[in-house]
C-alpha atoms as a PDB file:
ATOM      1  CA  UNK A   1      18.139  53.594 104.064  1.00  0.00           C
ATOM      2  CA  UNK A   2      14.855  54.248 105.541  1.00  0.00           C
ATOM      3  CA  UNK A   3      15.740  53.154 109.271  1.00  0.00           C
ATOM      4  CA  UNK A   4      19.042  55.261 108.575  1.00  0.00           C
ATOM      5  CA  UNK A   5      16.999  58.435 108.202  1.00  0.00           C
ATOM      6  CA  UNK A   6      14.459  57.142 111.046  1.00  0.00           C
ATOM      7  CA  UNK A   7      17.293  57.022 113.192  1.00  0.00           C
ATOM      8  CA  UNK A   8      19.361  60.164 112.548  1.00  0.00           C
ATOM      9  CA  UNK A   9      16.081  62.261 112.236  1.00  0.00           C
ATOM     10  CA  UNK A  10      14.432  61.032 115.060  1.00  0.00           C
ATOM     11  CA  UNK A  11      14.202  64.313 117.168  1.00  0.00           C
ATOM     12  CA  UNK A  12      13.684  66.238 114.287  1.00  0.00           C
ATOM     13  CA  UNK A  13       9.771  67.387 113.681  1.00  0.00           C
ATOM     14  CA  UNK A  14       9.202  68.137 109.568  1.00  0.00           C
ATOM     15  CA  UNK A  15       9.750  71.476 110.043  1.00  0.00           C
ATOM     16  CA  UNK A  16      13.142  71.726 111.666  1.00  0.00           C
ATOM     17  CA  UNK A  17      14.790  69.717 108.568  1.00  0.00           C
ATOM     18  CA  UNK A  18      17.421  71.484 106.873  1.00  0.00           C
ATOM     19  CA  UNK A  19      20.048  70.865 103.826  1.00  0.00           C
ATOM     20  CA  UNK A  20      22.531  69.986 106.014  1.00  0.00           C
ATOM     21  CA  UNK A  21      20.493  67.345 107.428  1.00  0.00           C
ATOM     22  CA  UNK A  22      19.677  65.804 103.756  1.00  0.00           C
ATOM     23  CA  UNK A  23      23.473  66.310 103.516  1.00  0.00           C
ATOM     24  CA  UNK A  24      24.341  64.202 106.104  1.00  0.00           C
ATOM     25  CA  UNK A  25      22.452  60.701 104.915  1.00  0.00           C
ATOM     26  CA  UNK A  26      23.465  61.426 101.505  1.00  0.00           C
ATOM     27  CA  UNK A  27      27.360  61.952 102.627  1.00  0.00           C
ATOM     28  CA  UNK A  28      27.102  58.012 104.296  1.00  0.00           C
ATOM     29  CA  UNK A  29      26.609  56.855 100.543  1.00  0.00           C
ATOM     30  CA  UNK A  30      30.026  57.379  99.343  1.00  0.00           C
ATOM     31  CA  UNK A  31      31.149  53.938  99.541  1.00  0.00           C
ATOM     32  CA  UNK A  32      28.001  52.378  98.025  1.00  0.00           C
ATOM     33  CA  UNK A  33      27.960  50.966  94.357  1.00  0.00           C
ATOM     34  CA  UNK A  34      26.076  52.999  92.105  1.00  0.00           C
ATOM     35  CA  UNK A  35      22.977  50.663  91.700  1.00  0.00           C
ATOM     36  CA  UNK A  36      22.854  51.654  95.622  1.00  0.00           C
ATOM     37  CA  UNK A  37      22.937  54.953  95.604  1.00  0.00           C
ATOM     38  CA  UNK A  38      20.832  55.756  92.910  1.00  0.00           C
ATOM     39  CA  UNK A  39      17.913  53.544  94.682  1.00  0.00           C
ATOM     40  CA  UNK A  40      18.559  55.432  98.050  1.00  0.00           C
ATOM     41  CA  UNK A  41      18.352  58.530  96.238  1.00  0.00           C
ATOM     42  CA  UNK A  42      15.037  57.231  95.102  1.00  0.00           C
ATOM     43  CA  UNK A  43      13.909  56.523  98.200  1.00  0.00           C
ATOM     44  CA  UNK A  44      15.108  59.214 100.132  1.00  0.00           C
ATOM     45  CA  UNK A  45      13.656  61.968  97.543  1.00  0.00           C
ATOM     46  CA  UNK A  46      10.145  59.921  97.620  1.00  0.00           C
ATOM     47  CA  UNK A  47      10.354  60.381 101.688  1.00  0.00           C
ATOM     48  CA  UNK A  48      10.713  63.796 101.677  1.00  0.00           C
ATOM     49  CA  UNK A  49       8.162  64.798  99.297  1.00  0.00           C
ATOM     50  CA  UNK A  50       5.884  62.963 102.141  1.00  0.00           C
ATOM     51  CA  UNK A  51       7.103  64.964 104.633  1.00  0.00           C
ATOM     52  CA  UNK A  52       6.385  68.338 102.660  1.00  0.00           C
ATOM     53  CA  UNK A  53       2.847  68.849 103.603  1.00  0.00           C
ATOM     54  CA  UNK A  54       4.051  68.282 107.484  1.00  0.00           C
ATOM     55  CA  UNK A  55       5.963  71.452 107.305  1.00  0.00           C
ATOM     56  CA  UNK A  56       8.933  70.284 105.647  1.00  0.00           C
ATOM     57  CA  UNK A  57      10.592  72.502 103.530  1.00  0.00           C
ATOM     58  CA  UNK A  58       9.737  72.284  99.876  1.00  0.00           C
ATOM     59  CA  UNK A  59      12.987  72.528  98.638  1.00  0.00           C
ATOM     60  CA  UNK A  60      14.408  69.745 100.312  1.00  0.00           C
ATOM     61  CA  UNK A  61      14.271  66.796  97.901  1.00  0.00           C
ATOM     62  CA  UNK A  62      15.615  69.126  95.003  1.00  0.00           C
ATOM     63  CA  UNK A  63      18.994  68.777  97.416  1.00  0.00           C
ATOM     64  CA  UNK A  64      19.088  65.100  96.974  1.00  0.00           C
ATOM     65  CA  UNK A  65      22.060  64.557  93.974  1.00  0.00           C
ATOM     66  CA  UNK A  66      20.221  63.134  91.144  1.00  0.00           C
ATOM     67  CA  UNK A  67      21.521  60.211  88.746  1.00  0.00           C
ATOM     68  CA  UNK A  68      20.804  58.261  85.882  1.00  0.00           C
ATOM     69  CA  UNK A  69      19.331  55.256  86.546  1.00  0.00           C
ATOM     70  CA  UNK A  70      22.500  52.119  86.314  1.00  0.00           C
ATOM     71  CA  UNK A  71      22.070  49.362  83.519  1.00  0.00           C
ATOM     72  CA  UNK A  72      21.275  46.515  85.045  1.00  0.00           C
ATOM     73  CA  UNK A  73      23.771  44.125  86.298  1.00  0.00           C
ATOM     74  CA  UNK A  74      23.652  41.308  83.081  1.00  0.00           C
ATOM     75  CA  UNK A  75      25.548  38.439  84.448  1.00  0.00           C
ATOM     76  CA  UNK A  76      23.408  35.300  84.927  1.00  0.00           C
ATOM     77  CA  UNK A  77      25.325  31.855  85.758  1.00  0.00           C
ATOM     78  CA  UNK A  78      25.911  29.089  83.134  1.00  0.00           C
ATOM     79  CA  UNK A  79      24.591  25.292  83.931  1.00  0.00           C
ATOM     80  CA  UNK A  80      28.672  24.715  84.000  1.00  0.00           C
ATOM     81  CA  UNK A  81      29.035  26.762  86.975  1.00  0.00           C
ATOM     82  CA  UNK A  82      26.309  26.164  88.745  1.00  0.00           C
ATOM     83  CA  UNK A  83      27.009  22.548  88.081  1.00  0.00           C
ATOM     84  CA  UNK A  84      30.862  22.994  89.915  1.00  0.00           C
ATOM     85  CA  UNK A  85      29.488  25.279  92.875  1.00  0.00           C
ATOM     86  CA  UNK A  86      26.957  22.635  93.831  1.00  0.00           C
ATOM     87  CA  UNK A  87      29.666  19.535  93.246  1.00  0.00           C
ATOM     88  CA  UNK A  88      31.070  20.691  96.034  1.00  0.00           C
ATOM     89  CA  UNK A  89      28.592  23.098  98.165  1.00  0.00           C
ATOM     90  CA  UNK A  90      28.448  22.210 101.953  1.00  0.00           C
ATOM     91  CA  UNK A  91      24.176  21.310 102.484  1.00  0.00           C
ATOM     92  CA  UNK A  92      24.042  25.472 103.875  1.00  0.00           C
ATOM     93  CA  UNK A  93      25.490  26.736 100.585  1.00  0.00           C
ATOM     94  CA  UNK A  94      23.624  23.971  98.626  1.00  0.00           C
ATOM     95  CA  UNK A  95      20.321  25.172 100.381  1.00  0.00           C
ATOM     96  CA  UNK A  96      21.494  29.013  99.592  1.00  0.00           C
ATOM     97  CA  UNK A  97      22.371  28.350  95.790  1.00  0.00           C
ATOM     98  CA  UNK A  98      18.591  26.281  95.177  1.00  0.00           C
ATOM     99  CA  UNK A  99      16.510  28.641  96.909  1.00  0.00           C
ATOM    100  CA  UNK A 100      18.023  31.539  94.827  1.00  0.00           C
ATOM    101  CA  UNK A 101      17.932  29.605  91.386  1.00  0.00           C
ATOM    102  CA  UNK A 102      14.771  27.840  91.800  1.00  0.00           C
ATOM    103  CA  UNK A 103      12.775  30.105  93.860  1.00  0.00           C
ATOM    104  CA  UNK A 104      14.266  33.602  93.140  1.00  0.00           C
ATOM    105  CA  UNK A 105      14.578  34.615  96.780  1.00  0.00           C
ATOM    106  CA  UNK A 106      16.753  36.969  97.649  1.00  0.00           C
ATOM    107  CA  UNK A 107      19.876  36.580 100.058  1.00  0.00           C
ATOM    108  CA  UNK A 108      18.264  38.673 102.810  1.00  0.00           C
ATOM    109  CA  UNK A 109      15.491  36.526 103.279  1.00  0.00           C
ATOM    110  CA  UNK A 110      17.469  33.227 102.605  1.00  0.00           C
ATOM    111  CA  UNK A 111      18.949  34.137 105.551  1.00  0.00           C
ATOM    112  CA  UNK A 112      15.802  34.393 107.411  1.00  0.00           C
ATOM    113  CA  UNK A 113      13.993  31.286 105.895  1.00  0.00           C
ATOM    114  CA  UNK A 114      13.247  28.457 108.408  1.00  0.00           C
ATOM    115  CA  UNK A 115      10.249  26.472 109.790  1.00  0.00           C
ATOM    116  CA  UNK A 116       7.960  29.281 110.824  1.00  0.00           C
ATOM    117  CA  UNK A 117       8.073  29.906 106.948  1.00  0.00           C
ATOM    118  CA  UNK A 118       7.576  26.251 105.568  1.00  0.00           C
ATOM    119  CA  UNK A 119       4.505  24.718 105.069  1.00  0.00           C
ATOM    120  CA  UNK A 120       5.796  21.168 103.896  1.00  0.00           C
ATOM    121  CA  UNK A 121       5.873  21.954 100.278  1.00  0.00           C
ATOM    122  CA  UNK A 122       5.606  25.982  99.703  1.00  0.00           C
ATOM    123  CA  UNK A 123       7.675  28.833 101.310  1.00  0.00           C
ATOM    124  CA  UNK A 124       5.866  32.021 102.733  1.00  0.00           C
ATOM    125  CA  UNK A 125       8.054  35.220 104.002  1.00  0.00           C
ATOM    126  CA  UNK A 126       7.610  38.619 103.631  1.00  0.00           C
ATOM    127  CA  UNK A 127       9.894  40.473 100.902  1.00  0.00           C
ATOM    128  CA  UNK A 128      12.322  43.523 101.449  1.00  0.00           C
ATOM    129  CA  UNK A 129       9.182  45.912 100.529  1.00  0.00           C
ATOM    130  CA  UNK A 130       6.900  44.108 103.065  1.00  0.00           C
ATOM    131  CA  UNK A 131       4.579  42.256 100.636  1.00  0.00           C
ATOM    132  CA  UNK A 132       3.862  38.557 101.509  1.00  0.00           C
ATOM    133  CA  UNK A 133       5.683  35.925  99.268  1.00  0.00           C
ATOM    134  CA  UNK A 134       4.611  32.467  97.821  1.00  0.00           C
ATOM    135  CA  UNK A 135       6.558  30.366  96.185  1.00  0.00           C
ATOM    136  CA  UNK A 136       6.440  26.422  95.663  1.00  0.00           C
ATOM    137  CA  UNK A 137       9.934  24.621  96.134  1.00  0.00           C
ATOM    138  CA  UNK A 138      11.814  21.683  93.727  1.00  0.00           C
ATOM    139  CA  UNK A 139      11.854  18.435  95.114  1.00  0.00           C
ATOM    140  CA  UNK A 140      15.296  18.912  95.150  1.00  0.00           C
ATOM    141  CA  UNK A 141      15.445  21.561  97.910  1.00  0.00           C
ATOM    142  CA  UNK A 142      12.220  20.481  99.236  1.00  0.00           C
ATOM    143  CA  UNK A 143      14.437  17.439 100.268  1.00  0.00           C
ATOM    144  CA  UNK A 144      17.111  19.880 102.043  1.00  0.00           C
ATOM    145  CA  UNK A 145      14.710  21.450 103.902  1.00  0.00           C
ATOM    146  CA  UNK A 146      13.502  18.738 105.486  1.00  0.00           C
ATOM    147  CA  UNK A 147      16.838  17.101 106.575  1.00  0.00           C
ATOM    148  CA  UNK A 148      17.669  20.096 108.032  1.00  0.00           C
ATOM    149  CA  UNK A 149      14.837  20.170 110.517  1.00  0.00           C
ATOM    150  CA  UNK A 150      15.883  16.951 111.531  1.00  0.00           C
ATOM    151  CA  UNK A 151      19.156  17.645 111.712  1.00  0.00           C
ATOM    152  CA  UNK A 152      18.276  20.345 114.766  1.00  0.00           C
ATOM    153  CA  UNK A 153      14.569  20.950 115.015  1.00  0.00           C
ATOM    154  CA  UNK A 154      15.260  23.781 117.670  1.00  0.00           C
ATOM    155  CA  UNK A 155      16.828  25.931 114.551  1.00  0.00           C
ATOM    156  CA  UNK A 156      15.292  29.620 113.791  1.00  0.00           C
ATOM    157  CA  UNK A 157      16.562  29.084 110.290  1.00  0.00           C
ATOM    158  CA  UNK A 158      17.369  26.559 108.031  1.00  0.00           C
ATOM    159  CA  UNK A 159      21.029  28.372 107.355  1.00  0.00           C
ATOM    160  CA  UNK A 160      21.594  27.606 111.162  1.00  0.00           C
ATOM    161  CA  UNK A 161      19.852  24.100 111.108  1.00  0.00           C
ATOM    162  CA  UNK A 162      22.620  23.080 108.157  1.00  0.00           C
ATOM    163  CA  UNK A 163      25.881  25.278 109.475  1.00  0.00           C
ATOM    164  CA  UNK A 164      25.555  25.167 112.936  1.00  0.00           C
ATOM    165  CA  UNK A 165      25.437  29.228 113.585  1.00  0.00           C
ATOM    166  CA  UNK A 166      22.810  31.612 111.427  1.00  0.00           C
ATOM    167  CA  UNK A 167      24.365  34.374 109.477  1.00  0.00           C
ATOM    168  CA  UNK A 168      23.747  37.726 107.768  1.00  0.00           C
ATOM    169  CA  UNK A 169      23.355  38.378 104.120  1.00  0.00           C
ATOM    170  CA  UNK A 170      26.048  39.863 103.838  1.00  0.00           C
ATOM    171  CA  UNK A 171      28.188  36.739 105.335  1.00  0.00           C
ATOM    172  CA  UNK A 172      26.865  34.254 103.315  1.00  0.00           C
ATOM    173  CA  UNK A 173      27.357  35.971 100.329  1.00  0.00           C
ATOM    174  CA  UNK A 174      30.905  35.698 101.620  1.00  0.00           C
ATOM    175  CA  UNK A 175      30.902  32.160 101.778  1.00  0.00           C
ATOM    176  CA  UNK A 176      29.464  31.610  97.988  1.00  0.00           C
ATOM    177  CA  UNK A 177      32.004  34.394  96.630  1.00  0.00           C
ATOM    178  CA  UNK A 178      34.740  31.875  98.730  1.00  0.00           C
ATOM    179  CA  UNK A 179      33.018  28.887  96.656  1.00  0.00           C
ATOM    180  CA  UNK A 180      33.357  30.552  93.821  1.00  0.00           C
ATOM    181  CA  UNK A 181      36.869  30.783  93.758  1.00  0.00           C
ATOM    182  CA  UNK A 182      37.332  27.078  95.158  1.00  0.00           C
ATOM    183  CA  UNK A 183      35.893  25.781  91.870  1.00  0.00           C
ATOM    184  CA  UNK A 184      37.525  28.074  89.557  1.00  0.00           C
ATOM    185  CA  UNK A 185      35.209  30.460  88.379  1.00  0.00           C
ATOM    186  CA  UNK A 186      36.754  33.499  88.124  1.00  0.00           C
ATOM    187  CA  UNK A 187      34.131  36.395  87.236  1.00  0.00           C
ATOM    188  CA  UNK A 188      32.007  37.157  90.275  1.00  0.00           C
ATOM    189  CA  UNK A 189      28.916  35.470  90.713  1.00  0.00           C
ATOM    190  CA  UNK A 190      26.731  35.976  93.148  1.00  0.00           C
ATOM    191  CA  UNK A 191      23.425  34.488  94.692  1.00  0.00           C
ATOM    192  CA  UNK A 192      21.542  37.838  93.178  1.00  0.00           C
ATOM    193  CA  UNK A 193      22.720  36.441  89.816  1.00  0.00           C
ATOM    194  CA  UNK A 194      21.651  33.049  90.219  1.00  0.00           C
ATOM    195  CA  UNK A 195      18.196  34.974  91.075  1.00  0.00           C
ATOM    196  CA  UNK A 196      18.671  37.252  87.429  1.00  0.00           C
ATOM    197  CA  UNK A 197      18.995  33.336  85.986  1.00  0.00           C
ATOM    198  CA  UNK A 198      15.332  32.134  87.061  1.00  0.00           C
ATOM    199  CA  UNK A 199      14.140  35.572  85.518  1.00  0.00           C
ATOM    200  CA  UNK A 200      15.242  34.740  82.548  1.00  0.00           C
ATOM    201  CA  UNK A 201      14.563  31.015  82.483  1.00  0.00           C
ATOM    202  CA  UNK A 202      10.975  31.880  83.534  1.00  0.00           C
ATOM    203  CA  UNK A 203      10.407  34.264  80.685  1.00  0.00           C
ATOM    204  CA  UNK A 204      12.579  32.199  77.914  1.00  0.00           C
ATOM    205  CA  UNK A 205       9.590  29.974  78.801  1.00  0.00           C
ATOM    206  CA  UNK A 206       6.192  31.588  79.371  1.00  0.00           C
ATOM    207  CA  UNK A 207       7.226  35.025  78.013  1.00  0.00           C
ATOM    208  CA  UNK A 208       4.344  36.222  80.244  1.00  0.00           C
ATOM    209  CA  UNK A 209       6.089  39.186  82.168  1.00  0.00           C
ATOM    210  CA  UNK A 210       3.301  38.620  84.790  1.00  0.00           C
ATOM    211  CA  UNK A 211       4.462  35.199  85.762  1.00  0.00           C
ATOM    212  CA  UNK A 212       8.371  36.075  86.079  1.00  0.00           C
ATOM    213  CA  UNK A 213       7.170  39.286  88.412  1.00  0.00           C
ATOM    214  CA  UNK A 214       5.215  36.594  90.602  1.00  0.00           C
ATOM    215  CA  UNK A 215       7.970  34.916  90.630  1.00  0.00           C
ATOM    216  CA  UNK A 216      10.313  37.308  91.816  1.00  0.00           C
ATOM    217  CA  UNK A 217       7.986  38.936  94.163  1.00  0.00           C
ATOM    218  CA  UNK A 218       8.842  42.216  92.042  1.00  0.00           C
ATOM    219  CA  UNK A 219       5.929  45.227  93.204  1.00  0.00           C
ATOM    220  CA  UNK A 220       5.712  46.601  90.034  1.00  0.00           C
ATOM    221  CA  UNK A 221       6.402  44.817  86.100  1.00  0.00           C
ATOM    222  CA  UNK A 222       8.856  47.997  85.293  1.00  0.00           C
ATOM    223  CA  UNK A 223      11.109  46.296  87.970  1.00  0.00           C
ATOM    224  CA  UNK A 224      11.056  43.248  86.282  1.00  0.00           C
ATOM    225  CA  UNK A 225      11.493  44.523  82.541  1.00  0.00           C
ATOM    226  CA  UNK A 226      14.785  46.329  84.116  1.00  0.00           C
ATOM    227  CA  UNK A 227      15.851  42.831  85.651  1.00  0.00           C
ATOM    228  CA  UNK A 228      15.726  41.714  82.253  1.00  0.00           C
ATOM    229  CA  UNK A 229      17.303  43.876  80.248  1.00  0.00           C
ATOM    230  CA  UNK A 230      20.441  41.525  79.533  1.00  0.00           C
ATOM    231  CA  UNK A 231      20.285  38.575  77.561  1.00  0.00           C
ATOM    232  CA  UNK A 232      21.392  35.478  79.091  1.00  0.00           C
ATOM    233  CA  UNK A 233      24.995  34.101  78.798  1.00  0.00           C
ATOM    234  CA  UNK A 234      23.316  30.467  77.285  1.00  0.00           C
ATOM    235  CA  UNK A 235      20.288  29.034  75.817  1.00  0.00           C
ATOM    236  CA  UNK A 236      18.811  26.297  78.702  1.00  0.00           C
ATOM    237  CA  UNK A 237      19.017  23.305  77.111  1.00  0.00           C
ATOM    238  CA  UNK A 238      16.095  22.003  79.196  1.00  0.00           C
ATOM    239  CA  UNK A 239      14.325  24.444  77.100  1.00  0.00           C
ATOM    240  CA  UNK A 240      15.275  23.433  73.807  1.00  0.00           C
ATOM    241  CA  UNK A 241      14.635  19.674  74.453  1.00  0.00           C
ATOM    242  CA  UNK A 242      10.774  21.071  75.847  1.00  0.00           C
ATOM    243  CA  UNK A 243      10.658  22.785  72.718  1.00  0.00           C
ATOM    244  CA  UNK A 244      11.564  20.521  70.336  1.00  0.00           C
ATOM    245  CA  UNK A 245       8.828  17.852  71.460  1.00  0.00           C
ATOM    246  CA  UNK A 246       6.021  20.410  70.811  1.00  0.00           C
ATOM    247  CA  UNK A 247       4.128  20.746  67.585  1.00  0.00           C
ATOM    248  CA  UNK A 248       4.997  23.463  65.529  1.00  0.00           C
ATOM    249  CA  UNK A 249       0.705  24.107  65.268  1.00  0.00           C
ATOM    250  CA  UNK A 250       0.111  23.682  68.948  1.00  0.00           C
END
């Protein structure tokens, strides 16, 4: 949203904004899901207050349609379909589906992830809001990684290093909505959800709301009590088996 505005405001000092220029982003949101839209609304509003005390005029992010804010999405994969998806996964989708249910990263940076941002055990990228990220690996996908820079060391990414071409986001969410269907699943999940999973997993087990915001690189905790406003669709039964084995006065 923010280069969108960058880019059709660019000639524009503070001063010379107008409704119809507020009107004009806001009219490119039409097709956006409502999640979306409320966010850029967010965002947009914020950006405009900024530009107030630059000589914009005050009235400006009053314009911006308000909304309530969207429950959160609540669907987090079962061990059953993660199990089916990964059966059959090509190594690329295999790589996608770990390093979104065991790291939490989202499918824009998944995207981007590749040597420059592997230190042999730990990942390190920067996040959508331009803090750095952290985040140790499995073994499992610590083992995909490195096949796939031997597979073709030359590779930007690891996507490319494992399917031959890099893609966008939004293509590779393509490919796991097409894997999806292959195995039978038929509500929509998606590599975001798998993400929502570890959230929950993380706090089912620490309930430290601290530790699931590291994990998921959230900026603020209010982010991540939103992300976990639905319940899961199952207990973990990794969780129960850790649970059973400790003393009930530990």
């Amino acid at each position: 949203m923010c280069n969108t505005v960058a880019t059709a405001w660019a000639d524009l000092r503070p001063a010379e904004l107008r409704t119809e220029h507020v009107l004009g982003i806001v009219a490119g949101w039409a097709r956006l899901t409502h999640v979306t839209r409320w966010a850029y609304s967010q965002r947009l509003r914020r950006v405009l207050r900024m530009l107030v005390p630059y000589g914009a005029p005050d009235t400006l992010p009053g314009i911006v349609p308000h909304s309530t804010r969207p429950d959160p999405r609540r669907t987090v994969p079962t061990s059953g379909e993660m199990d089916a998806m990964l059966a059959v996964a090509p190594p690329f989708l295999r790589f996608a589906i770990l390093t979104a249910a065991h790291t939490g990263t989202r499918t824009g940076s998944i995207v981007k992830l590749g040597p420059a941002e592997w230190d042999g055990a730990r990942l390190t990228y920067e996040t959508k809001k331009g803090h750095r990220h952290i985040t140790p690996v499995s073994a499992e996908l610590a083992n995909i990684i490195r096949a796939a820079m031997v597979l073709r060391p030359s590779a930007a990414t690891f996507i490319e290093a494992l399917h031959g071409v890099p893609l966008t986001a939004h293509l590779l969410s393509r490919w796991i909505q097409r894997l999806r269907v292959r195995v039978g699943i038929k509500r929509q999940v998606t590599l975001h959800d798998m993400r929502r999973g570890l959230a929950h997993r993380v706090y089912a087990e620490t309930r430290d709301l601290a530790m699931t915001q590291k994990v998921l690189g959230h900026s603020s905790p209010e982010q991540t009590q939103w992300y976990l406003a639905g319940s899961p669709s199952e207990i973990p039964t990794q969780l129960i088996e850790r649970l059973a084995i400790k003393p009930f006065d530990a």
